[in-house]
PDB file of N, CA and C in Angstrom:
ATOM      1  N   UNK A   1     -22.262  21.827  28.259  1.00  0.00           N
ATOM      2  CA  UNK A   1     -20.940  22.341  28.237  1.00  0.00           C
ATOM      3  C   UNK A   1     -19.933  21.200  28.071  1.00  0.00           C
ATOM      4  N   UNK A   2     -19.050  21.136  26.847  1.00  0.00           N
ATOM      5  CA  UNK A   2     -17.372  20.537  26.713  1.00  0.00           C
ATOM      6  C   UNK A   2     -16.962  20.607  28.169  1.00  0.00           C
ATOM      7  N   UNK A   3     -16.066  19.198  28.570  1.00  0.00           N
ATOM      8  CA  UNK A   3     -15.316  19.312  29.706  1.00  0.00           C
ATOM      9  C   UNK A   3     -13.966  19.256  28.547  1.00  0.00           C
ATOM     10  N   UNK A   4     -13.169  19.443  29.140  1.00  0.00           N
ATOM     11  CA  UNK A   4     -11.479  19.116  28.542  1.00  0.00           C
ATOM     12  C   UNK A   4     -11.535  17.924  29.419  1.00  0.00           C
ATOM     13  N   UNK A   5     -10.514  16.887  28.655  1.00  0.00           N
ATOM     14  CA  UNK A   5      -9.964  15.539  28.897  1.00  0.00           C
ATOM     15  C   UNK A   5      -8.496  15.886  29.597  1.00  0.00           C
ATOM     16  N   UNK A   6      -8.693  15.756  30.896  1.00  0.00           N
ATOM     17  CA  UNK A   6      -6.555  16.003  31.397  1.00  0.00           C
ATOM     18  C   UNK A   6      -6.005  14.871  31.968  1.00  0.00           C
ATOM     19  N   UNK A   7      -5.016  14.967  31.985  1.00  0.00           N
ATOM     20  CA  UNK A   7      -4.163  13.817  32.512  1.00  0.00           C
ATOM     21  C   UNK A   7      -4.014  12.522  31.330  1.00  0.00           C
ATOM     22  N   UNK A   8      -4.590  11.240  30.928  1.00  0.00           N
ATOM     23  CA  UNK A   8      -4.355  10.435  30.481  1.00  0.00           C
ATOM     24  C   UNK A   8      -4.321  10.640  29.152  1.00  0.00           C
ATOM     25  N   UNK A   9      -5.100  11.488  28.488  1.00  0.00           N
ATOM     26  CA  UNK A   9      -5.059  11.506  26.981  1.00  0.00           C
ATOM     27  C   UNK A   9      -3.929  11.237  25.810  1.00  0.00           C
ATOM     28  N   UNK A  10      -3.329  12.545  26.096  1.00  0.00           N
ATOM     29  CA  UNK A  10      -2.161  12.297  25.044  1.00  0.00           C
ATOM     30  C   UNK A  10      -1.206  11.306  25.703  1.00  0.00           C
ATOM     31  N   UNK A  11      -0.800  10.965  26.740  1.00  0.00           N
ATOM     32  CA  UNK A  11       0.175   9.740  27.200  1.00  0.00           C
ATOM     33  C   UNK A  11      -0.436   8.371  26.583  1.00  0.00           C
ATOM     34  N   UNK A  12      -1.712   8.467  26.610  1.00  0.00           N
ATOM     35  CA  UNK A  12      -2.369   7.245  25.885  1.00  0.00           C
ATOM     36  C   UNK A  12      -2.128   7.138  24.752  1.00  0.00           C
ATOM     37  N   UNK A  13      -1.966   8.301  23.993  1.00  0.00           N
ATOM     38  CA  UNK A  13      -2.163   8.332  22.441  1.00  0.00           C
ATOM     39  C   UNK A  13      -0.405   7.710  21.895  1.00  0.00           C
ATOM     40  N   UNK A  14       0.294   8.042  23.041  1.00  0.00           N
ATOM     41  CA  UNK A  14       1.707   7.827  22.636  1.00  0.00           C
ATOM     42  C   UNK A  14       2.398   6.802  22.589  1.00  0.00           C
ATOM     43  N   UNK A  15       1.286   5.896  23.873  1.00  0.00           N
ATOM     44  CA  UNK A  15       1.672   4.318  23.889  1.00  0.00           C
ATOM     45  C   UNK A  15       0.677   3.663  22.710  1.00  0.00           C
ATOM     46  N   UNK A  16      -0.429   3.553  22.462  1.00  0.00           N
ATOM     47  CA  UNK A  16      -1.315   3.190  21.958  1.00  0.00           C
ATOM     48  C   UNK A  16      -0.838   3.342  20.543  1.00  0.00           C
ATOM     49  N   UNK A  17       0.009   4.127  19.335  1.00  0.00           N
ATOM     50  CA  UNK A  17       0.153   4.207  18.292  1.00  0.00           C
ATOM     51  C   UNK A  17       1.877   3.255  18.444  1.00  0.00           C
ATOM     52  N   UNK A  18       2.243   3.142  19.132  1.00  0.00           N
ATOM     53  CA  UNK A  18       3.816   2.008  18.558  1.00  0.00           C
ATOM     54  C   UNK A  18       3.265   0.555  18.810  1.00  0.00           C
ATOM     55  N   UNK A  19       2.536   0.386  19.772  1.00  0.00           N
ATOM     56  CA  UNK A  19       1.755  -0.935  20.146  1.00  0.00           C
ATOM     57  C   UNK A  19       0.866  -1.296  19.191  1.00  0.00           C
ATOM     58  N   UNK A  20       0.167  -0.087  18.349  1.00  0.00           N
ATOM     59  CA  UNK A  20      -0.657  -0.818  17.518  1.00  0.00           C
ATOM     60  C   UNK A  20       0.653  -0.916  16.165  1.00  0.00           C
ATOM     61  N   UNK A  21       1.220  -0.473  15.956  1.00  0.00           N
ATOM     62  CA  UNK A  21       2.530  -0.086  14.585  1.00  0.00           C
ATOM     63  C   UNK A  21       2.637  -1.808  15.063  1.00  0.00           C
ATOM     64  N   UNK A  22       3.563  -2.261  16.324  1.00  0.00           N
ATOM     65  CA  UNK A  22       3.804  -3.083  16.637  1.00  0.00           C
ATOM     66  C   UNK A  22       3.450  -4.502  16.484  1.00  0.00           C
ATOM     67  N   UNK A  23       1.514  -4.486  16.642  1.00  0.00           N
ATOM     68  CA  UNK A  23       1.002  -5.713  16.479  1.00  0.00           C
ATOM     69  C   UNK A  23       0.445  -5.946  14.737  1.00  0.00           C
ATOM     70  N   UNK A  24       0.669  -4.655  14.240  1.00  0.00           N
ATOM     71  CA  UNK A  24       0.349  -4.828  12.808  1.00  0.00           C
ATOM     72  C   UNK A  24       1.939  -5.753  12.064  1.00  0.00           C
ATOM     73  N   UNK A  25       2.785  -5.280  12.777  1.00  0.00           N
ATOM     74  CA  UNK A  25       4.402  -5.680  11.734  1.00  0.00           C
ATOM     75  C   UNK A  25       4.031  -7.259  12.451  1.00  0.00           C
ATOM     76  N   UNK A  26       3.932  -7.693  13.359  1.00  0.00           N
ATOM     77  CA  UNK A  26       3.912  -9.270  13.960  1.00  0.00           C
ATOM     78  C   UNK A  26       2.603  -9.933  13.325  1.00  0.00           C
ATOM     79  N   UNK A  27       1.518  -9.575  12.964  1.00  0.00           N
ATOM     80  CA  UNK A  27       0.411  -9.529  12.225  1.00  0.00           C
ATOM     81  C   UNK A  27       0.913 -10.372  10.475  1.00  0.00           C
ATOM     82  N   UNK A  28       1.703  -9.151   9.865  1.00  0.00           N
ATOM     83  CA  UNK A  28       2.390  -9.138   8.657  1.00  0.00           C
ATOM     84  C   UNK A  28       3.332 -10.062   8.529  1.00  0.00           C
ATOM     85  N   UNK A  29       4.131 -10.643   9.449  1.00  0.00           N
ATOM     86  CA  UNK A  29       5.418 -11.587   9.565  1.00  0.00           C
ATOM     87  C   UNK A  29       4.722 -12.937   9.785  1.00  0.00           C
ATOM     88  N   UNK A  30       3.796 -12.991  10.339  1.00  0.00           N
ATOM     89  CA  UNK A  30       2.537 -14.374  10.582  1.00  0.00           C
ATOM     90  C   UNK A  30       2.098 -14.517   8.967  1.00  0.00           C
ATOM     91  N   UNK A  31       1.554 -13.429   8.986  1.00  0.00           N
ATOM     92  CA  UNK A  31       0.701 -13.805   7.616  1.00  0.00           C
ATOM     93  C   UNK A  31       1.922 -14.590   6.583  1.00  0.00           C
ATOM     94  N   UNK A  32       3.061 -14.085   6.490  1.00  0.00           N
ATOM     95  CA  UNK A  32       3.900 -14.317   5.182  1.00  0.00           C
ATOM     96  C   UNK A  32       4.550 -15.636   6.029  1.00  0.00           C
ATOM     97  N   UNK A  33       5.061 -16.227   6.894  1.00  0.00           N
ATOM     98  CA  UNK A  33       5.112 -17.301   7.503  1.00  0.00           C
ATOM     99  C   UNK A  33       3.971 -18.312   6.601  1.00  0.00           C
ATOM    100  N   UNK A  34       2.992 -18.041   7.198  1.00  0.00           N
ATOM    101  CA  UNK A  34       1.802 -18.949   6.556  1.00  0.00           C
ATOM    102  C   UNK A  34       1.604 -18.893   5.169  1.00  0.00           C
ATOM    103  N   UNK A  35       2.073 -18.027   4.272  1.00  0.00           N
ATOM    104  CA  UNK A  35       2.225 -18.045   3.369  1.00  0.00           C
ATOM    105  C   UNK A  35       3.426 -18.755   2.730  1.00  0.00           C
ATOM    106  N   UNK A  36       4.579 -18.745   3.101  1.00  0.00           N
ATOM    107  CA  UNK A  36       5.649 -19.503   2.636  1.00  0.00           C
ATOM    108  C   UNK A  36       5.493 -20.984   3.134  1.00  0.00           C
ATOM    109  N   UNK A  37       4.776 -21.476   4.185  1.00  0.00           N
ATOM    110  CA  UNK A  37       4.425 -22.790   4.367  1.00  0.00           C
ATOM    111  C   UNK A  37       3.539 -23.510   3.576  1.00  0.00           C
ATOM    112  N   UNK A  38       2.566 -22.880   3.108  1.00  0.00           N
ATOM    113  CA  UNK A  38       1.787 -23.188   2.410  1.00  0.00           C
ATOM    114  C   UNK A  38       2.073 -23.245   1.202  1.00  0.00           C
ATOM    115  N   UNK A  39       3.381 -22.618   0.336  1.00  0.00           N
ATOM    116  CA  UNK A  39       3.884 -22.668  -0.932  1.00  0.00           C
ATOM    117  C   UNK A  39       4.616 -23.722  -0.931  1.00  0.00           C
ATOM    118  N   UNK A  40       4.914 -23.745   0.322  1.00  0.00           N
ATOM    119  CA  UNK A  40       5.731 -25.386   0.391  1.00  0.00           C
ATOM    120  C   UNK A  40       5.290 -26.499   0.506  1.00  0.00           C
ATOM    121  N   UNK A  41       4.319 -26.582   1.198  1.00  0.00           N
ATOM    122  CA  UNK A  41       3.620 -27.926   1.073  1.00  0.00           C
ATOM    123  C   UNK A  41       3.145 -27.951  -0.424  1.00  0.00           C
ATOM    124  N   UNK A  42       2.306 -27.012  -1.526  1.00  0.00           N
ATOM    125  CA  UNK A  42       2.041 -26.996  -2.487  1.00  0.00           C
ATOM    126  C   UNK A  42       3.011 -27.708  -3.338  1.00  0.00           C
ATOM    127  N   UNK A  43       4.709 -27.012  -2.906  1.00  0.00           N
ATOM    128  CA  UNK A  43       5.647 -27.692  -4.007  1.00  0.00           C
ATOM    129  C   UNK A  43       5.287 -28.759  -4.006  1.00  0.00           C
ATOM    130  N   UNK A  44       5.496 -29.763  -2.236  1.00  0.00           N
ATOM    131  CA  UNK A  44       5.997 -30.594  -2.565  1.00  0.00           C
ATOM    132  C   UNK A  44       4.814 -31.690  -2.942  1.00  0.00           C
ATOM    133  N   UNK A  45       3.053 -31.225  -2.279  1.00  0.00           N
ATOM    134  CA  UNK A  45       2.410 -32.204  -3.465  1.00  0.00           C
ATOM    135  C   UNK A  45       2.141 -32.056  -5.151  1.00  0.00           C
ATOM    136  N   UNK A  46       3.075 -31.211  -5.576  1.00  0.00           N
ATOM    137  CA  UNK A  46       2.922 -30.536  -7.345  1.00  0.00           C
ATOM    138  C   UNK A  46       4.039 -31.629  -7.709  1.00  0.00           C
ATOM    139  N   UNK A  47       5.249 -31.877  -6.653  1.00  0.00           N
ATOM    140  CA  UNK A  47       6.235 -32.713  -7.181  1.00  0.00           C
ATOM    141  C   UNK A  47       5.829 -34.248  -6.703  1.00  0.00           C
ATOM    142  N   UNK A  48       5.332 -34.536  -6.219  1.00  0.00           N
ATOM    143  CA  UNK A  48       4.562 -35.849  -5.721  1.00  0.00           C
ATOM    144  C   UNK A  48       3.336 -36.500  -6.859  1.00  0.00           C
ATOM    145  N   UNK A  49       2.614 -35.877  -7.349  1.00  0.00           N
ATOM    146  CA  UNK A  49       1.857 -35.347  -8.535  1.00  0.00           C
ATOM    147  C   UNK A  49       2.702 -35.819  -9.658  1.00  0.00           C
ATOM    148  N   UNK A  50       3.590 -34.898 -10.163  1.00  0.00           N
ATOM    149  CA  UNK A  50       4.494 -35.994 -11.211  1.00  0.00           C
ATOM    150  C   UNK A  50       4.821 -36.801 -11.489  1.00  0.00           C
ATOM    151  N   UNK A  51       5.699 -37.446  -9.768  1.00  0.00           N
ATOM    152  CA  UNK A  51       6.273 -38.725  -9.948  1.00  0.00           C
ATOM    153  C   UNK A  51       5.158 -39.566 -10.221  1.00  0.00           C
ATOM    154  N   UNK A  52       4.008 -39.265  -9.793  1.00  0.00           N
ATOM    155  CA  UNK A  52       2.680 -40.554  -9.987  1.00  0.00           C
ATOM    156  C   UNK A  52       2.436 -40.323 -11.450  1.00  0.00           C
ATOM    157  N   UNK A  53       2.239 -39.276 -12.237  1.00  0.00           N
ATOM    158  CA  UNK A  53       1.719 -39.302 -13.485  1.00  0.00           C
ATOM    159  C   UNK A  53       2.387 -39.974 -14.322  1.00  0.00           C
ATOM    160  N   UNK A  54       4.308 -39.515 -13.894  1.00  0.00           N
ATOM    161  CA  UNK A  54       5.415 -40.341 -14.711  1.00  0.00           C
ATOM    162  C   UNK A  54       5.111 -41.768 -14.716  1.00  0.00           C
ATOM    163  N   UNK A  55       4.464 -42.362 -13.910  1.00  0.00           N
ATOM    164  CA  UNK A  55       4.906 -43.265 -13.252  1.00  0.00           C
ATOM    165  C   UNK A  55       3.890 -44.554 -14.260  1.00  0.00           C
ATOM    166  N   UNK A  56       2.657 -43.487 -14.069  1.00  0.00           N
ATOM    167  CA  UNK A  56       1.514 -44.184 -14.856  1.00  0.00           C
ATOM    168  C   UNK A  56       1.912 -43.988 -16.236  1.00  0.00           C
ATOM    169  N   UNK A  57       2.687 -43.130 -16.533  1.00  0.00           N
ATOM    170  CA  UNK A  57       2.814 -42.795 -18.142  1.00  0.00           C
ATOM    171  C   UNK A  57       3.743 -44.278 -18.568  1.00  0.00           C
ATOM    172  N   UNK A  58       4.786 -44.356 -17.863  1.00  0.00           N
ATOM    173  CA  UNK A  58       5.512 -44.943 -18.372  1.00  0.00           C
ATOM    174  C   UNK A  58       5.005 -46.766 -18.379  1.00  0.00           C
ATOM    175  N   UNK A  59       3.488 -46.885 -17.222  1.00  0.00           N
ATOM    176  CA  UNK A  59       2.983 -47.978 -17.026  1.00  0.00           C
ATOM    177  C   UNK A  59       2.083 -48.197 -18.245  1.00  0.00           C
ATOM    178  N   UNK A  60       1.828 -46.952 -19.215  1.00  0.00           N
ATOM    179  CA  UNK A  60       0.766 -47.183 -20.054  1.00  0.00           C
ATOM    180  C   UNK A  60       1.440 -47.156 -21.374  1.00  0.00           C
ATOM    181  N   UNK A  61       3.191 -46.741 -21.394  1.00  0.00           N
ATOM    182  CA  UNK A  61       3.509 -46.856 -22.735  1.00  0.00           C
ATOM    183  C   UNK A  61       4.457 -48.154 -22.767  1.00  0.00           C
ATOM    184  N   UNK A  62       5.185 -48.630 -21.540  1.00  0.00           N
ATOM    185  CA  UNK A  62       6.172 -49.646 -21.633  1.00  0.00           C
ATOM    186  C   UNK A  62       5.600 -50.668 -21.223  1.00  0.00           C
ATOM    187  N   UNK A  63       4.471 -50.489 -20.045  1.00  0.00           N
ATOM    188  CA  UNK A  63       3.906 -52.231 -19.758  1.00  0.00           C
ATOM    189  C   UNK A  63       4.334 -52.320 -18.808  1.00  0.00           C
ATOM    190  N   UNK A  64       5.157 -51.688 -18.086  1.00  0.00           N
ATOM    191  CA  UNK A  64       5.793 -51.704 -16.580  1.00  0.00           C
ATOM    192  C   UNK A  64       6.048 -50.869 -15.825  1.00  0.00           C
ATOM    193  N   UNK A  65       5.675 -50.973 -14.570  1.00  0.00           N
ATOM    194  CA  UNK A  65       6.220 -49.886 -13.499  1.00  0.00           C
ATOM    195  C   UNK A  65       7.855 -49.465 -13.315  1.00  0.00           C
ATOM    196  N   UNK A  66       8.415 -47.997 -13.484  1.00  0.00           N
ATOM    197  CA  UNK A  66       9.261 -47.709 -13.559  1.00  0.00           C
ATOM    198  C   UNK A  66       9.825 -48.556 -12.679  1.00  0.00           C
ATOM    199  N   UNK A  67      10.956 -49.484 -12.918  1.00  0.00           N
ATOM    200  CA  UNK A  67      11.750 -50.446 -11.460  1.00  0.00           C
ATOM    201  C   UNK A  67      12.534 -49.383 -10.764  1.00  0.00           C
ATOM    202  N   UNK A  68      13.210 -48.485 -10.570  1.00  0.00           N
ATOM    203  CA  UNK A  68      13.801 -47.388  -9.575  1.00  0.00           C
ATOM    204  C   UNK A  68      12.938 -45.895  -9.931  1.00  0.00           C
ATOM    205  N   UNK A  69      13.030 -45.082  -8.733  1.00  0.00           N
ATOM    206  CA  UNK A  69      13.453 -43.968  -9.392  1.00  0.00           C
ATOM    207  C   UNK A  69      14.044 -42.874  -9.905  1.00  0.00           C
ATOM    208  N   UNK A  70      15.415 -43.777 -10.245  1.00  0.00           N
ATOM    209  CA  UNK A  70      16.151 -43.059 -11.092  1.00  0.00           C
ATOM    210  C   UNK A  70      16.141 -43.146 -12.810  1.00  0.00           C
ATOM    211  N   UNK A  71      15.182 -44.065 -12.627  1.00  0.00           N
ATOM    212  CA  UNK A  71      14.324 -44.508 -14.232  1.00  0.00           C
ATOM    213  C   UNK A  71      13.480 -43.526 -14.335  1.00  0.00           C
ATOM    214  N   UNK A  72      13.002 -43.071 -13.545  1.00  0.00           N
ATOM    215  CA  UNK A  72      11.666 -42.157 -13.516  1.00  0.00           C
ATOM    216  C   UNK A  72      12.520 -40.997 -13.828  1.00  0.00           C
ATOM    217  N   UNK A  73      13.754 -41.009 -13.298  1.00  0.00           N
ATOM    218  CA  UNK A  73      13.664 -39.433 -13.798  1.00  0.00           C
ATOM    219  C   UNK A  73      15.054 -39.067 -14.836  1.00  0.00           C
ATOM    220  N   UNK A  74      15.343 -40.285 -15.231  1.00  0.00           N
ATOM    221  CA  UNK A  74      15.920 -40.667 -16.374  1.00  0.00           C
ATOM    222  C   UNK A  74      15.361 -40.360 -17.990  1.00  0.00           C
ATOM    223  N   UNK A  75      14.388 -41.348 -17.676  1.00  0.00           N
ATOM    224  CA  UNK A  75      13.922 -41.237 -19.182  1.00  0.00           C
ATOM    225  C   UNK A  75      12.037 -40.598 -19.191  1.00  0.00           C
ATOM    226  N   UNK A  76      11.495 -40.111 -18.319  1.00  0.00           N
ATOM    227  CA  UNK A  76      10.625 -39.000 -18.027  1.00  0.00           C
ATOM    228  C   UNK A  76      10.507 -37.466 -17.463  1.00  0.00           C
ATOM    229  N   UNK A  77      12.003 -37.718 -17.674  1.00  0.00           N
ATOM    230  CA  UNK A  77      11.969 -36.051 -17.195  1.00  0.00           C
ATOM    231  C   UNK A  77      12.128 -35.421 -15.771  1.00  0.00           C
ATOM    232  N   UNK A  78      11.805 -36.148 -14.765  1.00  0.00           N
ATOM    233  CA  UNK A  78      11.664 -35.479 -13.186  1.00  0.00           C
ATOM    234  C   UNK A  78      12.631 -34.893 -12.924  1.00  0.00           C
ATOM    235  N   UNK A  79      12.371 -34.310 -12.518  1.00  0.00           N
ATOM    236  CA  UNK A  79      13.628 -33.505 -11.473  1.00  0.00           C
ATOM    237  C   UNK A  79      13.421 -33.402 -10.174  1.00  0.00           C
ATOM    238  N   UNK A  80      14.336 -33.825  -8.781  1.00  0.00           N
ATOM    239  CA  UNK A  80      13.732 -34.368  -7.876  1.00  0.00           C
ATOM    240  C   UNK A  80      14.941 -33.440  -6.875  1.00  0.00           C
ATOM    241  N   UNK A  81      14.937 -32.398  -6.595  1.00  0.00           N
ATOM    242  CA  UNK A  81      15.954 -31.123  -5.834  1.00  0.00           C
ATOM    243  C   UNK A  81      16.063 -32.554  -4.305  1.00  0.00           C
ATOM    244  N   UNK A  82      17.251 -33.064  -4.123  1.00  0.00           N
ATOM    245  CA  UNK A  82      17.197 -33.843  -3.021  1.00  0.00           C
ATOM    246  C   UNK A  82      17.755 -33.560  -1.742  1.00  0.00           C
ATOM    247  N   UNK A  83      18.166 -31.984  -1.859  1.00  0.00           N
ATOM    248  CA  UNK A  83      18.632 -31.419  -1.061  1.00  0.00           C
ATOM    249  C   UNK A  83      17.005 -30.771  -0.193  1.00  0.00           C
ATOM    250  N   UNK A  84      16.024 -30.836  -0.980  1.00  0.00           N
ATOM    251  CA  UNK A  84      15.113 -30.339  -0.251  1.00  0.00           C
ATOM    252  C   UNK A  84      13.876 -31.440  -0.069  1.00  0.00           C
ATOM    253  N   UNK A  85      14.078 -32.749  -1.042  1.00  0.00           N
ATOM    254  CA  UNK A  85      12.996 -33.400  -0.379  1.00  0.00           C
ATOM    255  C   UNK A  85      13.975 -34.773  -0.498  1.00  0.00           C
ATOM    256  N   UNK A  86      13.155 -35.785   0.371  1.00  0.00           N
ATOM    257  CA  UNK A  86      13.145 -37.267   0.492  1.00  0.00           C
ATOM    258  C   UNK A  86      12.217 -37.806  -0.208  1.00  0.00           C
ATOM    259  N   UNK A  87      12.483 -38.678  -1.289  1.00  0.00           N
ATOM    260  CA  UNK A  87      11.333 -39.296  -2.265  1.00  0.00           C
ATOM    261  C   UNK A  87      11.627 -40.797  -1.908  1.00  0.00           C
ATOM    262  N   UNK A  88      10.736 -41.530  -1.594  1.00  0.00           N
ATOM    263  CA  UNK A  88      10.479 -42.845  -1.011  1.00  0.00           C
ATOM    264  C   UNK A  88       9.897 -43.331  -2.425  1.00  0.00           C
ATOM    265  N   UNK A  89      10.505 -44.481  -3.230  1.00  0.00           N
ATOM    266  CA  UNK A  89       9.989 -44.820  -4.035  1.00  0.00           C
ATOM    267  C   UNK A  89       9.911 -46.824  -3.859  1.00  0.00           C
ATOM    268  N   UNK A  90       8.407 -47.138  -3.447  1.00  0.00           N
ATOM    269  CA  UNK A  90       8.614 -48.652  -2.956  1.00  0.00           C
ATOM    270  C   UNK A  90       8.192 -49.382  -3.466  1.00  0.00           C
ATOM    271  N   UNK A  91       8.753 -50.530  -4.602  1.00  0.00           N
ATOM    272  CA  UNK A  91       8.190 -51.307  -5.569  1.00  0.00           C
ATOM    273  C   UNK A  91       7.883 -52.474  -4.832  1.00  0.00           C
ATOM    274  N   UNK A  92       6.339 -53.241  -5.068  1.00  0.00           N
ATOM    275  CA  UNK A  92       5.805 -54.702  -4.507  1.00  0.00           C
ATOM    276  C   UNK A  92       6.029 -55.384  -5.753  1.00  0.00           C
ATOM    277  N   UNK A  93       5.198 -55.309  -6.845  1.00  0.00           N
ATOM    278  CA  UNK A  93       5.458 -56.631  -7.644  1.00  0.00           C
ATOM    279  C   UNK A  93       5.359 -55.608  -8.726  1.00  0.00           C
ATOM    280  N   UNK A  94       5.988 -56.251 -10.209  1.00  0.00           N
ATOM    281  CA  UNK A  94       6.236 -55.490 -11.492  1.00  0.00           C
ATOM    282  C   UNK A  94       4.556 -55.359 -11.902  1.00  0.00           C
ATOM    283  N   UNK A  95       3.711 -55.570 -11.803  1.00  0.00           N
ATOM    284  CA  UNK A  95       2.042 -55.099 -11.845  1.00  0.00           C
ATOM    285  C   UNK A  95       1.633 -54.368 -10.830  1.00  0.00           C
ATOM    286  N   UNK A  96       2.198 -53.837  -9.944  1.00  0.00           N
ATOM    287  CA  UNK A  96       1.173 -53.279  -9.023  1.00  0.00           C
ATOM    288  C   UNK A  96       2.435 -51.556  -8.666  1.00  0.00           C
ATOM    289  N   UNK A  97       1.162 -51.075  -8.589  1.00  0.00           N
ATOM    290  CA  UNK A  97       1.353 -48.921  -8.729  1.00  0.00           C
ATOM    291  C   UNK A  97       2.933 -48.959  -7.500  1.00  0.00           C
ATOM    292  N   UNK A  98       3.674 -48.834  -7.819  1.00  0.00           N
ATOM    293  CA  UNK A  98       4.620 -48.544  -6.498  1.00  0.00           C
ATOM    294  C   UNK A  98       3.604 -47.846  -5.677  1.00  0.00           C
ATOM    295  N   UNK A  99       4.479 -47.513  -4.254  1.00  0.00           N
ATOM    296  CA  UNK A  99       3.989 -46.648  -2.943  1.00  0.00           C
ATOM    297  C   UNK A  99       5.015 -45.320  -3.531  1.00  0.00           C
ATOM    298  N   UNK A 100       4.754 -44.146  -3.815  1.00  0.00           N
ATOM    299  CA  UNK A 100       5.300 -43.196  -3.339  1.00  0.00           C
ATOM    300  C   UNK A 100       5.364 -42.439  -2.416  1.00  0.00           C
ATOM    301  N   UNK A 101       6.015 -41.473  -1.656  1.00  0.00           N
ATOM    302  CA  UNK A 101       6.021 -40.605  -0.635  1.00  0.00           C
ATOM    303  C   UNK A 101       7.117 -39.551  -0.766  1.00  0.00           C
ATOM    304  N   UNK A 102       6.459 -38.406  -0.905  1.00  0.00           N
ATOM    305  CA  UNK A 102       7.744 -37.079  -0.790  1.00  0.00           C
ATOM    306  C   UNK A 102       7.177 -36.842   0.243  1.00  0.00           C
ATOM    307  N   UNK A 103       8.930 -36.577   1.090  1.00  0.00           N
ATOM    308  CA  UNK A 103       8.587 -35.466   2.150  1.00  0.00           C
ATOM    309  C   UNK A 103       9.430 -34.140   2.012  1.00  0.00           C
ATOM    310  N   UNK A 104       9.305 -33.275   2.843  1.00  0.00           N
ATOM    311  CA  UNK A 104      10.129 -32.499   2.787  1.00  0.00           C
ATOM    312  C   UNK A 104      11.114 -32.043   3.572  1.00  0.00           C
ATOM    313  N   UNK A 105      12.590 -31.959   3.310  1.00  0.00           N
ATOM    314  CA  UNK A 105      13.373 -32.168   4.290  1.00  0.00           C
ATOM    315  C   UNK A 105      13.542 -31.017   5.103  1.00  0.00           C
ATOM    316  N   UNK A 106      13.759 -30.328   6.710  1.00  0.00           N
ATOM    317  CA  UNK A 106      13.779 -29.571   7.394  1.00  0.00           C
ATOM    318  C   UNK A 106      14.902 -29.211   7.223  1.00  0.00           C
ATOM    319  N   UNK A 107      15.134 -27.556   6.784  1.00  0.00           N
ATOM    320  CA  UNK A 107      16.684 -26.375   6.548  1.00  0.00           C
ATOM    321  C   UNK A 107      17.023 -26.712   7.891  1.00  0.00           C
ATOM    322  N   UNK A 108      18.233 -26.615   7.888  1.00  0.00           N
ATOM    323  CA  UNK A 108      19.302 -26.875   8.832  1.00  0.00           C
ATOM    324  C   UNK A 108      19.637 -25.245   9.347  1.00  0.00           C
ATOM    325  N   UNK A 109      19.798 -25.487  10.147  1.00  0.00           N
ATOM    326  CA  UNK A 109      19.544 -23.927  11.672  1.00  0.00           C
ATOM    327  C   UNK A 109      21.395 -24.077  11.269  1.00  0.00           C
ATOM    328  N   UNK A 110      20.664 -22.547  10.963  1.00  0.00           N
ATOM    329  CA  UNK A 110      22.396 -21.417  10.824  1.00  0.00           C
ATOM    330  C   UNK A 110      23.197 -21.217  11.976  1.00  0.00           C
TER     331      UNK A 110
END
């Protein structure tokens, strides 16, 4: 013989469906978090990536390491958004690869 279920059932059912609604939307806001971080770090080694290729290009057609980089993105093209990154460009001697480093700069709280 079926017993009937009384008392807790449907009160359960009523908390149990906004709590789960709940941990799915915080679930969804994580995921796309980690997703927009991860597009960002991508930019900024895709733009880190350039400056080195420019860098070698211009070492294999002129004979010299770009001396600034505002040479680099003068007469190779870069485009370097400086509102969103810091590009460290550090020359040792006119033969040897500069040091580069992009970082990326932290949005300023509204």
């Amino acid at each position: 013989m079926l017993r009937k279920r009384r008392g807790r059932g449907p009160a359960l059912g009523f908390l149990l469906v906004p709590l789960c609604a709940l941990a799915a939307v915080l679930a969804l806001f994580t995921a796309l978090s980690n997703l927009e971080s991860g597009q960002s770090a991508e930019a900024r080694a895709q733009l880190e990536d350039a400056i080195h290729r420019a860098v070698v290009s211009c070492y294999a057609t002129e004979g010299f390491y770009p001396p600034t980089l505002d040479y680099v993105e003068e007469h190779y093209g870069i485009q370097i958004d400086s509102s969103r990154y810091a590009v460290f460009y550090e020359i040792f001697a006119e033969n040897l690869m500069p040091d580069i480093t992009v970082l990326e700069l932290k949005e300023a709280a509204s």
